[in-house]
Protein backbone atom coordinates (compact mmCIF):
# COMPACT_ATOMS: atom_id res chain seq x y z
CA UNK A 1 0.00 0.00 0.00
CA UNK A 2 1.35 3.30 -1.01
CA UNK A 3 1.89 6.04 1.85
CA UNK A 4 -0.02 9.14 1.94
CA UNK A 5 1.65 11.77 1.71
CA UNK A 6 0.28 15.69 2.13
CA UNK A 7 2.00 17.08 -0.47
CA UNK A 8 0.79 19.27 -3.78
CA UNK A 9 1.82 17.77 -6.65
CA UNK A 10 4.89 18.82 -8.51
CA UNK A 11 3.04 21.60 -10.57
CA UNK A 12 2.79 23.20 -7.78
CA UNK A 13 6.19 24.10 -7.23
CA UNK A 14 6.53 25.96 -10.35
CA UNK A 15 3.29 27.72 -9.86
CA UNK A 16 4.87 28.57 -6.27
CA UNK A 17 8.42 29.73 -8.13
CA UNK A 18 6.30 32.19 -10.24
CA UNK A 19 4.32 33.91 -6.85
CA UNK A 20 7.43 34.42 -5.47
CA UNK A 21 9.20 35.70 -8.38
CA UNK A 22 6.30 37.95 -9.50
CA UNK A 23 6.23 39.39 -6.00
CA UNK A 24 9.99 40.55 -5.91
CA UNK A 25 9.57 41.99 -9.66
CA UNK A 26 5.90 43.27 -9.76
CA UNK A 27 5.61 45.06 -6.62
CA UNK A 28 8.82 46.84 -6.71
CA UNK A 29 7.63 48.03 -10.40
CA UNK A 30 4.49 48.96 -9.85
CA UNK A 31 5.43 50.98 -6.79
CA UNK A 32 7.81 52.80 -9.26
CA UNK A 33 5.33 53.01 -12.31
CA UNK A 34 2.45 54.43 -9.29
CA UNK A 35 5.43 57.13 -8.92
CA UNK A 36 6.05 57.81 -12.30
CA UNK A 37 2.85 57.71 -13.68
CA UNK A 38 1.53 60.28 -10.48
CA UNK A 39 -1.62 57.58 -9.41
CA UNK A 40 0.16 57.83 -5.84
CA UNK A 41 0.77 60.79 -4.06
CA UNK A 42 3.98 59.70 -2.61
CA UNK A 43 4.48 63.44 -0.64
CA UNK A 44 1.53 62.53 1.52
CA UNK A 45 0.59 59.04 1.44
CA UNK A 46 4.62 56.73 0.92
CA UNK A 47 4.73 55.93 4.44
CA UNK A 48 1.17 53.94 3.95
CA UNK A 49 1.80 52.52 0.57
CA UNK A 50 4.86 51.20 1.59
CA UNK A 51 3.60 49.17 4.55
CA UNK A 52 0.25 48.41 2.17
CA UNK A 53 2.73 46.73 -0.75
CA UNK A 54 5.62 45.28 1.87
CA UNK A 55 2.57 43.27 3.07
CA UNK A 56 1.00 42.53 -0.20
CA UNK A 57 4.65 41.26 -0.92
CA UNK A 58 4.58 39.41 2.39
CA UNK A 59 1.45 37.52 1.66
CA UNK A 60 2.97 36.70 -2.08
CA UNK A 61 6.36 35.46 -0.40
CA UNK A 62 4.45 33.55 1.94
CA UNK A 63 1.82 31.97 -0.30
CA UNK A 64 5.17 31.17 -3.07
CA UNK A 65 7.64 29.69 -0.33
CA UNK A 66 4.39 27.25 0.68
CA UNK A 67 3.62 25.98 -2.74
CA UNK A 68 7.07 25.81 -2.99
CA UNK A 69 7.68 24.06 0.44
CA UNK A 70 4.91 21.60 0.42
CA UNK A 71 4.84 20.19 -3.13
CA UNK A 72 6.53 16.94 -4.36
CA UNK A 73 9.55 16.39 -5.95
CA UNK A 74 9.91 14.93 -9.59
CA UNK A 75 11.02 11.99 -8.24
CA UNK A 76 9.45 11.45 -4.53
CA UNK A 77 11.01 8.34 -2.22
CA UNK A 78 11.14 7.99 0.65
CA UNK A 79 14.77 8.92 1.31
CA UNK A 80 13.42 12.54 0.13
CA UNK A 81 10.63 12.02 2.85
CA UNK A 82 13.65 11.38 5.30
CA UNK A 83 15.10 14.55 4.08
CA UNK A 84 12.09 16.81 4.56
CA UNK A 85 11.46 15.51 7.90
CA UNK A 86 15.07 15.67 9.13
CA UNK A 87 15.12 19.68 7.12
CA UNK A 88 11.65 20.20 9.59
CA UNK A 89 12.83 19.85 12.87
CA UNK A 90 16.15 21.87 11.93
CA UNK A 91 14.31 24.63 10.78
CA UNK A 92 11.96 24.16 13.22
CA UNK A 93 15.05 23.83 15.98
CA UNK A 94 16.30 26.88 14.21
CA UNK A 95 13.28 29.26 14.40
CA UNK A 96 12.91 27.94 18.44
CA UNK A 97 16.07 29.23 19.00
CA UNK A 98 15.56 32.53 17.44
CA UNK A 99 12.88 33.35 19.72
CA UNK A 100 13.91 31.79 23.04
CA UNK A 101 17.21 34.40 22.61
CA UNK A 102 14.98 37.04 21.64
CA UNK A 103 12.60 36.52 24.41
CA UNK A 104 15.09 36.25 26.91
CA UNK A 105 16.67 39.31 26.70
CA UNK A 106 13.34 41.36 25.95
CA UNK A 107 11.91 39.83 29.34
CA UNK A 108 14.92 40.94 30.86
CA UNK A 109 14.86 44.37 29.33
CA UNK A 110 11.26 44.63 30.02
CA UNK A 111 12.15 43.73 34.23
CA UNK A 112 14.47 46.19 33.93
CA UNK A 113 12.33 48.76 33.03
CA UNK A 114 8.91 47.71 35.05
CA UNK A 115 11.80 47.75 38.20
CA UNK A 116 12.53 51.44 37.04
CA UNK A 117 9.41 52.18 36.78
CA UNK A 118 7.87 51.30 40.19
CA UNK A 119 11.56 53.42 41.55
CA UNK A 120 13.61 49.64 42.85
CA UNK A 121 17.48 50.73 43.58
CA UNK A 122 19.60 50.77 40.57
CA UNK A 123 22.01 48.63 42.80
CA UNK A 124 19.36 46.11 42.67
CA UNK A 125 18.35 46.13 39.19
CA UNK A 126 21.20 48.50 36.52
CA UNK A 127 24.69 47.42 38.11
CA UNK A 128 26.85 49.15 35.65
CA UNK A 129 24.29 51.02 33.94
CA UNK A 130 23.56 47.47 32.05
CA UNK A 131 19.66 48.10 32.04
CA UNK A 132 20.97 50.96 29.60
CA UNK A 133 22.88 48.61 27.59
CA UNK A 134 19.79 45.76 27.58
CA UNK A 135 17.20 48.54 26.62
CA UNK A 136 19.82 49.48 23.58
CA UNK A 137 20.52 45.91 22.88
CA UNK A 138 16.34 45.18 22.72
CA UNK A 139 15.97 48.09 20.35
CA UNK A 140 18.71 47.31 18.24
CA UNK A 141 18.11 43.53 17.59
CA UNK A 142 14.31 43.58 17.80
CA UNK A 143 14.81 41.89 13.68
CA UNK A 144 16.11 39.09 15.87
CA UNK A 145 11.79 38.34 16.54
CA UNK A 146 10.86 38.08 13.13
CA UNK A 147 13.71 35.17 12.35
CA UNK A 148 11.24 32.71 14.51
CA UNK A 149 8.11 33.75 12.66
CA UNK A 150 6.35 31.24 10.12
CA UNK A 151 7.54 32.78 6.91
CA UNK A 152 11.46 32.55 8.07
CA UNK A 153 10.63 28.76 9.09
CA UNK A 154 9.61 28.08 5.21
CA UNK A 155 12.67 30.01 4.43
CA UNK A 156 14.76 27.91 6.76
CA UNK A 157 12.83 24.53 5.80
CA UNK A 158 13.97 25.51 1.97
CA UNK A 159 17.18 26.11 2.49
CA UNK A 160 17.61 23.00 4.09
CA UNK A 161 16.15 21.07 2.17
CA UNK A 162 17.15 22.00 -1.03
CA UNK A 163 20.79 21.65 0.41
CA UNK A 164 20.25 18.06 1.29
CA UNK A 165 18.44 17.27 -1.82
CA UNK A 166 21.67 19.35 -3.46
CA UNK A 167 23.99 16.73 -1.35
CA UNK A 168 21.99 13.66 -2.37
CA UNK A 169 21.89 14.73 -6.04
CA UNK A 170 25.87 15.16 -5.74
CA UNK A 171 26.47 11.53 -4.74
CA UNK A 172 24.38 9.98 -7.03
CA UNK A 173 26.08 11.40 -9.78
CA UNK A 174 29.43 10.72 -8.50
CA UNK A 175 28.11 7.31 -7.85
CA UNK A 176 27.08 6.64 -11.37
């Protein structure tokens, strides 16, 4: 009896490569043809078209790296189901890891500043002014969240993958 997998079929893949592909050309262009052409008033109204097209681009990206992610192979076996699973939980390991660094130190730079808020000794809580340094470290690395969210775990998953499946290709061919 076959196994059932919960995969697209292969087509899917290419329909995936041409979302994503469309969304890194088209929306770039038809921000600059909106500027061009004058059907945007960029003067009063960039700030909100920007975030309104970085998210249409989002959704694209997202929607491509899924087809993408969760379609079959030409040639599915199960060593390539051992591949995607084992390319899972490292991405998956991956993305954990992301946030449990970035959690930590914004729950520590958030005590830090509830402690300074309610007036607690800076003995107690900024030795060394390193509540200062926290806060500044927070700020700077808050990009450090979005590397756990779903769309960097199909990112991760992919690169993965397609490694391994790289690797496996490789020895096949020296094999031959």
């Amino acid at each position: 009896m076959k196994n059932k997998t919960f995969l697209f079929p292969h087509k899917f893949q290419k329909v995936g490569c041409w979302i994503l592909l469309l969304s890194f050309i088209g929306i770039p262009v038809s921000l600059f043809f909106c500027n061009v052409l004058g059907l945007i008033d960029f003067k009063n109204s960039f700030a909100i078209t920007i975030r309104i097209l970085a998210g249409l681009m989002a959704i694209f990206l997202s929607i491509g790296l899924f087809l993408i992610a969760f379609s079959q192979e030409r040639f599915e076996d199960e060593y390539i189901g051992a591949i995607r699973k084992k390319s899972i939980i490292i991405s998956t390991i991956i993305g954990f890891c992301c946030y449990l660094i970035y959690s930590t130190i914004a729950s520590i730079g958030g005590a830090c500043m509830v402690a300074e808020a309610f007036g607690v000794s800076g003995n107690i809580v900024d030795p060394d002014g390193f509540k200062m340094m926290l806060s500044d470290f927070c700020q700077k690395y808050k990009w450090l969240e979005n590397f756990s969210g779903v769309f960097y775990m199909f990112i991760y998953y992919e690169v993965i993958f397609r490694i391994n499946l790289h690797k496996l290709n490789k020895s096949v061919n020296n094999a031959e």
